[in-house]
C-alpha atoms as a PDB file:
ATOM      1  CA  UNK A   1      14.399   3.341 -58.185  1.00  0.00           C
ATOM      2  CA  UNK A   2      13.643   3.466 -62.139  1.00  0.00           C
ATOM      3  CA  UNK A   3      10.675   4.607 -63.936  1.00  0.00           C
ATOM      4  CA  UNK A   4       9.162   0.837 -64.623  1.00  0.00           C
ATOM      5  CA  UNK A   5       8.248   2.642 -68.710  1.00  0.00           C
ATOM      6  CA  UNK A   6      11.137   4.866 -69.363  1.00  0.00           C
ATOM      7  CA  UNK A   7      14.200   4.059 -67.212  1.00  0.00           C
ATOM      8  CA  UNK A   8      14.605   7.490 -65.624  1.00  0.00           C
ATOM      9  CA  UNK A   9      16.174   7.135 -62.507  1.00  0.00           C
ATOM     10  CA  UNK A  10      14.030   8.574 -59.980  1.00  0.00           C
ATOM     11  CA  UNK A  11      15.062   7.503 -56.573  1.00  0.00           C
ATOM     12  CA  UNK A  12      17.528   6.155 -53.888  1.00  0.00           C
ATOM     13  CA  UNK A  13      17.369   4.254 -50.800  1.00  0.00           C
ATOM     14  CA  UNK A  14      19.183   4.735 -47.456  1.00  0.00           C
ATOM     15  CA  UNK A  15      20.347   1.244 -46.109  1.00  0.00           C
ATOM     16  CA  UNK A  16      22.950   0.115 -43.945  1.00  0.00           C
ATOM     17  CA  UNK A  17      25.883  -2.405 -43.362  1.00  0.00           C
ATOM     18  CA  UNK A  18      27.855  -3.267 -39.989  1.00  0.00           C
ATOM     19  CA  UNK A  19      31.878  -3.073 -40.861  1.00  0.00           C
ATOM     20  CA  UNK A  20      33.334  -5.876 -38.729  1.00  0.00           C
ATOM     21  CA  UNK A  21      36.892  -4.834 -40.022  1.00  0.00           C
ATOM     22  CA  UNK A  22      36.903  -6.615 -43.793  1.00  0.00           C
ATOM     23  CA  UNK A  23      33.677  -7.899 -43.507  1.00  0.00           C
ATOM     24  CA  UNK A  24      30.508  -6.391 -44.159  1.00  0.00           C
ATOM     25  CA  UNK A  25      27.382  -7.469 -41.785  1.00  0.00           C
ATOM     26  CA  UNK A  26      24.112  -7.910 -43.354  1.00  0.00           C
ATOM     27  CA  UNK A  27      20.825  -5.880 -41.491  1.00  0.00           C
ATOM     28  CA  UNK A  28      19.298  -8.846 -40.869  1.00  0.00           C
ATOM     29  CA  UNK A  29      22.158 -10.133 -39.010  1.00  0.00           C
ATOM     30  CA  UNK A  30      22.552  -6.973 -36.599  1.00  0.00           C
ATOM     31  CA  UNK A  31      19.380  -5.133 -36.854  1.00  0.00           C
ATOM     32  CA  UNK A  32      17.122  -7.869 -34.988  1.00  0.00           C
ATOM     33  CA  UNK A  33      19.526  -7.622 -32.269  1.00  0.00           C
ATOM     34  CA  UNK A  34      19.490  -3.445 -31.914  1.00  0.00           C
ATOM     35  CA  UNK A  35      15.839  -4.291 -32.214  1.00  0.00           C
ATOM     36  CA  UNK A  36      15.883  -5.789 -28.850  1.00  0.00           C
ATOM     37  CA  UNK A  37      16.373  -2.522 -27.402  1.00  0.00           C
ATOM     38  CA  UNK A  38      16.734   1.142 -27.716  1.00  0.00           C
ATOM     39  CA  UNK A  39      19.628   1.072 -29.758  1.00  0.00           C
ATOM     40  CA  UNK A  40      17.928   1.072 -32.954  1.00  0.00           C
ATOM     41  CA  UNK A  41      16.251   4.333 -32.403  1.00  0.00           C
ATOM     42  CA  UNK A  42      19.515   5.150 -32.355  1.00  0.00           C
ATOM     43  CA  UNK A  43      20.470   3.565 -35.682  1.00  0.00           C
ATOM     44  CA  UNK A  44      17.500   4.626 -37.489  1.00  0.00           C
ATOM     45  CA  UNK A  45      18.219   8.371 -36.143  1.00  0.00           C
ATOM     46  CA  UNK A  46      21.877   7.983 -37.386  1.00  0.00           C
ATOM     47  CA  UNK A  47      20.489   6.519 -40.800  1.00  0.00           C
ATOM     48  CA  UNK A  48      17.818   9.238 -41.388  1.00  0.00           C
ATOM     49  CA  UNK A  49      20.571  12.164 -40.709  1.00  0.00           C
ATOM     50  CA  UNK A  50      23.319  10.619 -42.420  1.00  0.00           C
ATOM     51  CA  UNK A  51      20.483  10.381 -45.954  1.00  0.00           C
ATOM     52  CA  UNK A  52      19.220  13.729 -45.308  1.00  0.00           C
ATOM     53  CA  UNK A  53      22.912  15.070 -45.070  1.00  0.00           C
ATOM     54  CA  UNK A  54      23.678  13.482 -48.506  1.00  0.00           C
ATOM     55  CA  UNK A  55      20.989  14.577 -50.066  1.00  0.00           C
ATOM     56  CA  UNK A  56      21.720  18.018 -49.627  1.00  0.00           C
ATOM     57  CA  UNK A  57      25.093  17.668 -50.452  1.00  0.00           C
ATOM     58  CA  UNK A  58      23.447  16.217 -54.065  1.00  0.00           C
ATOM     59  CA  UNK A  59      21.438  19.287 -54.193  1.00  0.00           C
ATOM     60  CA  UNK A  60      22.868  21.342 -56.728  1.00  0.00           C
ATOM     61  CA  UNK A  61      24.361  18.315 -58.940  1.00  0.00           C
ATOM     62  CA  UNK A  62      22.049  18.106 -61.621  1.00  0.00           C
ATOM     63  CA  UNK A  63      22.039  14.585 -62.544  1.00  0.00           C
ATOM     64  CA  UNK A  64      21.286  14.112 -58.763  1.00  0.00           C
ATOM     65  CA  UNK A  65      19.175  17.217 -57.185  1.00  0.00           C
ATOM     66  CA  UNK A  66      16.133  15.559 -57.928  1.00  0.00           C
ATOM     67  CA  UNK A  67      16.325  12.132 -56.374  1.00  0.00           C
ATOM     68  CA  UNK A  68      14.155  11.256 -53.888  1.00  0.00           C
ATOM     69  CA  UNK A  69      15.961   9.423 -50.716  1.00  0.00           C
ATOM     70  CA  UNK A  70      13.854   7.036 -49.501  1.00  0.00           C
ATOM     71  CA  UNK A  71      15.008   5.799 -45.335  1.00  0.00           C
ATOM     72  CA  UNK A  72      13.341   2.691 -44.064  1.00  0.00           C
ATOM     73  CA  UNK A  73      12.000   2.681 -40.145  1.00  0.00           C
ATOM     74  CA  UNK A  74      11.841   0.105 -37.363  1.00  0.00           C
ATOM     75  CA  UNK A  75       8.433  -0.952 -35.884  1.00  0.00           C
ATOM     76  CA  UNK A  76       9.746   0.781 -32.422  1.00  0.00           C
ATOM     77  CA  UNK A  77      10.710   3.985 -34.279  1.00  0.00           C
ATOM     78  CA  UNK A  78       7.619   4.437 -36.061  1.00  0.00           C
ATOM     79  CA  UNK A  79       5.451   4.597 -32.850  1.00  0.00           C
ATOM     80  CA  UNK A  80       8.250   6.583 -31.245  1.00  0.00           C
ATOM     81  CA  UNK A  81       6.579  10.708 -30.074  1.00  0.00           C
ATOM     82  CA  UNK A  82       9.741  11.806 -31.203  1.00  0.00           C
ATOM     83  CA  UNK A  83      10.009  10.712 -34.813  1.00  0.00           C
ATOM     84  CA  UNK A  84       7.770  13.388 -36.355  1.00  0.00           C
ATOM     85  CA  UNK A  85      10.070  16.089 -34.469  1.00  0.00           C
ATOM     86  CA  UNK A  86      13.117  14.178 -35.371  1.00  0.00           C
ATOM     87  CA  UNK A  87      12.641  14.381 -39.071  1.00  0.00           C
ATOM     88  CA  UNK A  88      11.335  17.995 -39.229  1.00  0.00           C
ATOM     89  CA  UNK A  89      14.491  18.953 -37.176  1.00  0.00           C
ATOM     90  CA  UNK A  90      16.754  17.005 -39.681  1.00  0.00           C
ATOM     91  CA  UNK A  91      14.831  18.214 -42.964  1.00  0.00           C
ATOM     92  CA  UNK A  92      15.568  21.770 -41.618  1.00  0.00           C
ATOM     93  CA  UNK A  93      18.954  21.348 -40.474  1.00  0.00           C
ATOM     94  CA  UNK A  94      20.414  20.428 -43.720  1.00  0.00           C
ATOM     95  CA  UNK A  95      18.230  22.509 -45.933  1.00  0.00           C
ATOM     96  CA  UNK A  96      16.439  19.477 -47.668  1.00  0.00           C
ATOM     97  CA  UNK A  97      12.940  19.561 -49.432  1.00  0.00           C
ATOM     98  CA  UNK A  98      10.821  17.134 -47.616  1.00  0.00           C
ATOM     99  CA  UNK A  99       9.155  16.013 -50.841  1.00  0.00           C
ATOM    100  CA  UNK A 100      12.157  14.191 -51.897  1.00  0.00           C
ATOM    101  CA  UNK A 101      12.388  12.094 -48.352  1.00  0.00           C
ATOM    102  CA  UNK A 102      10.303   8.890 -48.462  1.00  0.00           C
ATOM    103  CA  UNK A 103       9.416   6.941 -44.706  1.00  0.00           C
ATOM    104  CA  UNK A 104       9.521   3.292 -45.169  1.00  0.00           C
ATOM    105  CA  UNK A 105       7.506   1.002 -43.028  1.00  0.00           C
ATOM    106  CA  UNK A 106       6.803  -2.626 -43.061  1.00  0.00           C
ATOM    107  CA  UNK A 107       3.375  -3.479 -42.669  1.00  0.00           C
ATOM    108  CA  UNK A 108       4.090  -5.854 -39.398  1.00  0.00           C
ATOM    109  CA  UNK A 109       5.159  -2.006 -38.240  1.00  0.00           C
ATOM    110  CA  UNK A 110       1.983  -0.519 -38.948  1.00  0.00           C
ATOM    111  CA  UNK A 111       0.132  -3.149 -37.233  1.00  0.00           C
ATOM    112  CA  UNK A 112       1.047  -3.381 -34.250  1.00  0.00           C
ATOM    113  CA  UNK A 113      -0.487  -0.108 -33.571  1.00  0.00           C
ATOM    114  CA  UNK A 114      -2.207   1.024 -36.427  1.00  0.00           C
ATOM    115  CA  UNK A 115      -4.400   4.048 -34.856  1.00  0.00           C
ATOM    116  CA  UNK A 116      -1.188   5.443 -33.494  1.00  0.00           C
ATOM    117  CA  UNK A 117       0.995   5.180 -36.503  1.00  0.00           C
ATOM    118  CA  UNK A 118      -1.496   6.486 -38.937  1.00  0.00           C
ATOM    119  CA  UNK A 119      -1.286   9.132 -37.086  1.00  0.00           C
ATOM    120  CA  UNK A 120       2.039   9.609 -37.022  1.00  0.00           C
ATOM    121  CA  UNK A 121       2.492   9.008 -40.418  1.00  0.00           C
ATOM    122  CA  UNK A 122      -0.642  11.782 -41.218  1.00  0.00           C
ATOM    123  CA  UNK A 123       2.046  14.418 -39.697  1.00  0.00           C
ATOM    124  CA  UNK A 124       4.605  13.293 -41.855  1.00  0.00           C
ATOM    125  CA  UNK A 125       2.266  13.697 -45.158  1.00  0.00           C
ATOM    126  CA  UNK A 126       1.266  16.865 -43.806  1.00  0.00           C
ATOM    127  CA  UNK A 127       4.758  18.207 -43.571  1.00  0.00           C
ATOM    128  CA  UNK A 128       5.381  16.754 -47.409  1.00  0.00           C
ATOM    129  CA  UNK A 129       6.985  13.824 -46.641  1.00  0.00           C
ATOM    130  CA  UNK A 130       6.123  10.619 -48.535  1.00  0.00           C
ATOM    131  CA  UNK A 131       5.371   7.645 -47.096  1.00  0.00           C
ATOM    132  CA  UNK A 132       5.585   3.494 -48.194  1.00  0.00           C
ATOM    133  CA  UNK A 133       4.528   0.496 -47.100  1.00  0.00           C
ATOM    134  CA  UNK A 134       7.906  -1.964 -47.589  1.00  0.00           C
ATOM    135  CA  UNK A 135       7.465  -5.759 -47.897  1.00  0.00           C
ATOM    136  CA  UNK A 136       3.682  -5.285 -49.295  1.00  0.00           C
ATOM    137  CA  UNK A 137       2.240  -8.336 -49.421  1.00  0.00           C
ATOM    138  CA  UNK A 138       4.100 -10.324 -46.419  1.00  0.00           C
ATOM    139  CA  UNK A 139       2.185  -9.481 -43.955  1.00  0.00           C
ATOM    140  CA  UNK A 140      -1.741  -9.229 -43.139  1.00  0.00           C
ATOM    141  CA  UNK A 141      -2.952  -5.515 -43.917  1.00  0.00           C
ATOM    142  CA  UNK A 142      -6.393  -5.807 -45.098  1.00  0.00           C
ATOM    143  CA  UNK A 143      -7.781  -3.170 -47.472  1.00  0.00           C
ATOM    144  CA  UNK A 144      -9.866  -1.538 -45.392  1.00  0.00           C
ATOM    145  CA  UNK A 145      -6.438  -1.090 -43.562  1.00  0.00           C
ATOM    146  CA  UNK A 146      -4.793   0.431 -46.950  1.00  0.00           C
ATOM    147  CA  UNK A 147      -7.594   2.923 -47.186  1.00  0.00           C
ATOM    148  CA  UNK A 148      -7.635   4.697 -43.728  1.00  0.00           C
ATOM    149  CA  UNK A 149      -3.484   4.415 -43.737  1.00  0.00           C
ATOM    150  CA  UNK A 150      -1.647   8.082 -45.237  1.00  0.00           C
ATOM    151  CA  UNK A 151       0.012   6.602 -47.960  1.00  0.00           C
ATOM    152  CA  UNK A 152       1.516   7.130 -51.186  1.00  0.00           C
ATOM    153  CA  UNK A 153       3.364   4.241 -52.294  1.00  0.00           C
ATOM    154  CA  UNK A 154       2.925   0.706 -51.979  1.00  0.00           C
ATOM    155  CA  UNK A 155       6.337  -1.724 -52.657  1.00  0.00           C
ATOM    156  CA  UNK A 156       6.127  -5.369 -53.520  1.00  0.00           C
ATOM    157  CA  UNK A 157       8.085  -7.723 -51.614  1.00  0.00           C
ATOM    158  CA  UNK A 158      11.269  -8.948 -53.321  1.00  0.00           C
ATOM    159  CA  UNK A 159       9.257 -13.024 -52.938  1.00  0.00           C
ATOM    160  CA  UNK A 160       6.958 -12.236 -55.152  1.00  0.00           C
ATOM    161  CA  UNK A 161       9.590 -10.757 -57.914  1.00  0.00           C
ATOM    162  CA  UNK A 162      11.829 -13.733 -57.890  1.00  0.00           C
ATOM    163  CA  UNK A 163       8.823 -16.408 -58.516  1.00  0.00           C
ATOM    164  CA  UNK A 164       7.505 -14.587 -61.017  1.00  0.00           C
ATOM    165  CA  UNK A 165       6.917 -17.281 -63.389  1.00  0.00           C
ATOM    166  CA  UNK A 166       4.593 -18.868 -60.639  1.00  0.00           C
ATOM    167  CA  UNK A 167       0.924 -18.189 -61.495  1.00  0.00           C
ATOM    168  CA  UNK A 168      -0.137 -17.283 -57.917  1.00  0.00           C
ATOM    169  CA  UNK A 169       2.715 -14.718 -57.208  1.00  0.00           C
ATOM    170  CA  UNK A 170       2.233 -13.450 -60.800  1.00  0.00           C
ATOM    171  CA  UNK A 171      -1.632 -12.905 -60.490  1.00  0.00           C
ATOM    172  CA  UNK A 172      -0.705 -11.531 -56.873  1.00  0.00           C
ATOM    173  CA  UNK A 173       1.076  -8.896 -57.887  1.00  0.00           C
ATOM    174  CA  UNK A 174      -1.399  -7.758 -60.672  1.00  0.00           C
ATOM    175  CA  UNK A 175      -3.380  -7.354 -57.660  1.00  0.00           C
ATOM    176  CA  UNK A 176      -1.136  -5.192 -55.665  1.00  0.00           C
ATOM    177  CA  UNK A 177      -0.875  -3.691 -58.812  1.00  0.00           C
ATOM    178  CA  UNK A 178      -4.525  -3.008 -59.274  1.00  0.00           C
ATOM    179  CA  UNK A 179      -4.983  -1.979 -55.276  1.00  0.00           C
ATOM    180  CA  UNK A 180      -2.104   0.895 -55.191  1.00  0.00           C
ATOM    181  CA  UNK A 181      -3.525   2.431 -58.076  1.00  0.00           C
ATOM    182  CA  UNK A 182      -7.041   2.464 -56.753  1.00  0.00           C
ATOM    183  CA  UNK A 183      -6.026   3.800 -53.558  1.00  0.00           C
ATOM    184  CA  UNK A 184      -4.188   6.298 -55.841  1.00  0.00           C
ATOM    185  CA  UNK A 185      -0.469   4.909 -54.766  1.00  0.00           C
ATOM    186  CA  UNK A 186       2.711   4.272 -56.707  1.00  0.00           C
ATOM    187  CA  UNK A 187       3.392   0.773 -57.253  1.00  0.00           C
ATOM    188  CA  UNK A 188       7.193  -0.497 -56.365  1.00  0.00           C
ATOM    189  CA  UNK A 189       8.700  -3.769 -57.014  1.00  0.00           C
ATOM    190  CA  UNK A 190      11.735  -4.651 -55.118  1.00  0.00           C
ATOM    191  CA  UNK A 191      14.246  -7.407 -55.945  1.00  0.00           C
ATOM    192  CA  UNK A 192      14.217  -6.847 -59.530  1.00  0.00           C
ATOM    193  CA  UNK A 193      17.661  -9.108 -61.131  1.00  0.00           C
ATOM    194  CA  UNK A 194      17.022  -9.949 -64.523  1.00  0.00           C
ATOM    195  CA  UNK A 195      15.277  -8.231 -67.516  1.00  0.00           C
ATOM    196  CA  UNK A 196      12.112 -11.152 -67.383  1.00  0.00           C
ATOM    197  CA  UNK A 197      11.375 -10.244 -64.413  1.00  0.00           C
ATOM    198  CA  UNK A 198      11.589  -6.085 -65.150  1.00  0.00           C
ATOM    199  CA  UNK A 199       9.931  -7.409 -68.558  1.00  0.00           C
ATOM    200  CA  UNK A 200       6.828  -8.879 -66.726  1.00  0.00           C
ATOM    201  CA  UNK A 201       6.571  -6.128 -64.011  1.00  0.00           C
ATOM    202  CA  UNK A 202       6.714  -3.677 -66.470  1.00  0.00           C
ATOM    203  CA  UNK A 203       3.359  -5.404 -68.330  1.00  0.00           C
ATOM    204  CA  UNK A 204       1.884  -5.696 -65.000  1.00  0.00           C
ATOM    205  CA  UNK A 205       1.571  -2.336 -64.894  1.00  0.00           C
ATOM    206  CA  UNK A 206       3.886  -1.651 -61.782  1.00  0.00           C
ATOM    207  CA  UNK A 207       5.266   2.249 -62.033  1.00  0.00           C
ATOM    208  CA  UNK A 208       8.867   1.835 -60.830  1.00  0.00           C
ATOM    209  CA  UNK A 209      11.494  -1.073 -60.463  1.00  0.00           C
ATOM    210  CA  UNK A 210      14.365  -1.956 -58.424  1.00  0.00           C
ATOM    211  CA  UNK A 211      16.920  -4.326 -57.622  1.00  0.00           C
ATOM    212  CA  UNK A 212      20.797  -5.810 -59.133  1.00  0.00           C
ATOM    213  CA  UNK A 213      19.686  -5.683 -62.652  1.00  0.00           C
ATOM    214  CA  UNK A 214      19.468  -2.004 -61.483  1.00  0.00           C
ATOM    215  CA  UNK A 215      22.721  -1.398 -60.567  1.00  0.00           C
ATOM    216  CA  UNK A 216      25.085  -2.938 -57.611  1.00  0.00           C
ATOM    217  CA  UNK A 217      26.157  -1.105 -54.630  1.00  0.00           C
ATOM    218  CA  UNK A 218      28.241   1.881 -55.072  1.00  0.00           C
ATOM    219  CA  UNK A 219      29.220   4.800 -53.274  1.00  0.00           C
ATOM    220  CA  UNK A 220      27.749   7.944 -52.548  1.00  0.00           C
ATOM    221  CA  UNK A 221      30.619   9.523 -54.574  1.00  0.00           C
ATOM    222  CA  UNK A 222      30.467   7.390 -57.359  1.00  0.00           C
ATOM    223  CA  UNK A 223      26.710   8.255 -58.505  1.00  0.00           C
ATOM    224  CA  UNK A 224      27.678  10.967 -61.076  1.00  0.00           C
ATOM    225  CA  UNK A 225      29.579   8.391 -62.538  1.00  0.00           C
ATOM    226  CA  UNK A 226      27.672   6.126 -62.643  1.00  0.00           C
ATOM    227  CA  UNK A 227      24.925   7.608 -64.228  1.00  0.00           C
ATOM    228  CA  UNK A 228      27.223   9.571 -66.947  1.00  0.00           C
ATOM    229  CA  UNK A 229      28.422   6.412 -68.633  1.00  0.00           C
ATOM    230  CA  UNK A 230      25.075   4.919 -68.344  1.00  0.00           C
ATOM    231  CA  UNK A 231      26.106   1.959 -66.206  1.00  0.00           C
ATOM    232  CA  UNK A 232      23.254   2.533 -63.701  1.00  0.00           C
ATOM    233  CA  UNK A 233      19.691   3.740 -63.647  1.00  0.00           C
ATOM    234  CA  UNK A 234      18.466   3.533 -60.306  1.00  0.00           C
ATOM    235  CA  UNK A 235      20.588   3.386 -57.098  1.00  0.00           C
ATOM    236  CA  UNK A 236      19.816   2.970 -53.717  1.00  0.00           C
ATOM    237  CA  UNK A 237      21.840   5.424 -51.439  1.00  0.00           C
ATOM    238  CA  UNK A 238      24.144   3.479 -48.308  1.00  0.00           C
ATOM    239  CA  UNK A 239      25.122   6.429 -45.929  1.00  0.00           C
ATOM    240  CA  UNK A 240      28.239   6.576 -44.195  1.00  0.00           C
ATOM    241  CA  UNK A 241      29.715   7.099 -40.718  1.00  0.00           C
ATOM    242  CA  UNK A 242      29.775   5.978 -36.885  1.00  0.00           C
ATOM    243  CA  UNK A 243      29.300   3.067 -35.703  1.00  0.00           C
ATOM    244  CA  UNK A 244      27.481   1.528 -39.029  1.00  0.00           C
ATOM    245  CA  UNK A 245      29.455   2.229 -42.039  1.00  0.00           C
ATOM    246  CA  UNK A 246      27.749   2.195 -45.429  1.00  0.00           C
ATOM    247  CA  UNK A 247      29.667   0.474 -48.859  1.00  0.00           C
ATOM    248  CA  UNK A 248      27.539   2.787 -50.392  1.00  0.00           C
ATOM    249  CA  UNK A 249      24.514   2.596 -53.132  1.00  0.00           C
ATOM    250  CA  UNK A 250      22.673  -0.390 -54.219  1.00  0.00           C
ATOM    251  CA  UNK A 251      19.793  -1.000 -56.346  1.00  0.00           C
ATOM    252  CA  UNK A 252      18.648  -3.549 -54.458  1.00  0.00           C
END
């Protein structure tokens, strides 16, 4: 993620692929499935380590110590008693600053049980962690839902970005705009790919950007690179190992 005025990177973002020898699996092909069961409690406690892990080996680069790592988190997880335990544990393990981790949930997530994940996700805030709603806007989450949710960032969904130039998702996203910063949230947009779109965010008022225009995925070990010669501002982070192996950082 990229400061939406100045261009400072400020952020990464944990996702994941499925190596099926050459190939590369999307999420949405595999995680609907792991969804189906316990499995992805499993994959989202792999995910979480394998972020944390790399975050503290980033710690004392300095073009990199100060990213924030942002991991995103299935309905099932979120409402799991564990996950609150499961994140302190990792956070301590590896020596991380829980201000730089960021929970993602998708508001279909939060819904489903909103008393008991607002509570869940209170615990999180109150250890430091930060915590965003993903996909904002897809989904039904009223604002009387936004105000008695622990949040701190809100992230447009990627369907509003690319029809941009439509009136309805333009004035739609001034109002997402408008809400988050009333409810005292930063505002994300996600699927950012060309610089109209960043150029119309950006006067929109939304506080950080990202997406391809960003930067492509890259790995891990390639982000000091990257960032010396300039040829990306924000990256999302792609761990790697077991069963799911990561190609590495995107800006998606």
């Amino acid at each position: 993620m990229v400061d939406g005025a100045t261009g400072a990177t400020l952020g990464v973002e944990a996702l994941v692929r499925w190596r099926d020898g050459a190939t590369l699996v999307p999420p949405d092909l595999f995680i609907p499935i792991a969804e189906r069961s316990e499995l992805i409690l499993e994959l989202d406690r792999w995910v979480l380590d394998a972020a944390v892990a790399q975050a503290a080996r980033w710690a004392n680069e300095p073009r990199l110590g100060h990213l924030t790592f942002a991991v995103n988190l299935s309905s099932r997880h979120v409402l799991a008693r564990s996950l609150v335990g499961q994140i302190r544990s990792a956070l301590a393990r590896h020596r991380v600053d829980p201000s730089r981790l960021i929970i993602e949930v998708t508001e279909s997530a939060l819904l489903n049980d909103l008393e008991a994940a607002a509570e869940t996700l209170g615990q999180l805030r109150a250890m430091g962690v930060c915590v965003a709603i993903d996909d904002f806007g897809t989904g039904y989450t009223s604002i009387a839902h936004l105000r008695g949710l622990p949040i701190d960032i809100l992230k447009i969904d990627r369907s509003f970005v690319s029809n941009i130039d439509r009136f309805d998702d333009r004035t739609l996203i001034k109002l997402i705009v408008e809400t988050g910063h009333l409810l005292g949230c930063v505002v994300i947009a996600e699927g950012v790919e060309t610089p109209h779109q960043e150029a119309v965010l950006r006067s929109l008022g939304v506080d950080q950007i990202q997406g391809y225009l960003i930067g492509p995925p890259i790995p891990p070990s390639e982000m000091v690179i990257a960032l010396a010669r300039g040829a990306l501002v924000a990256a999302e982070q792609l761990p790697t190992s077991g069963i799911a192996q990561g190609v590495g950082v995107s800006g998606r």
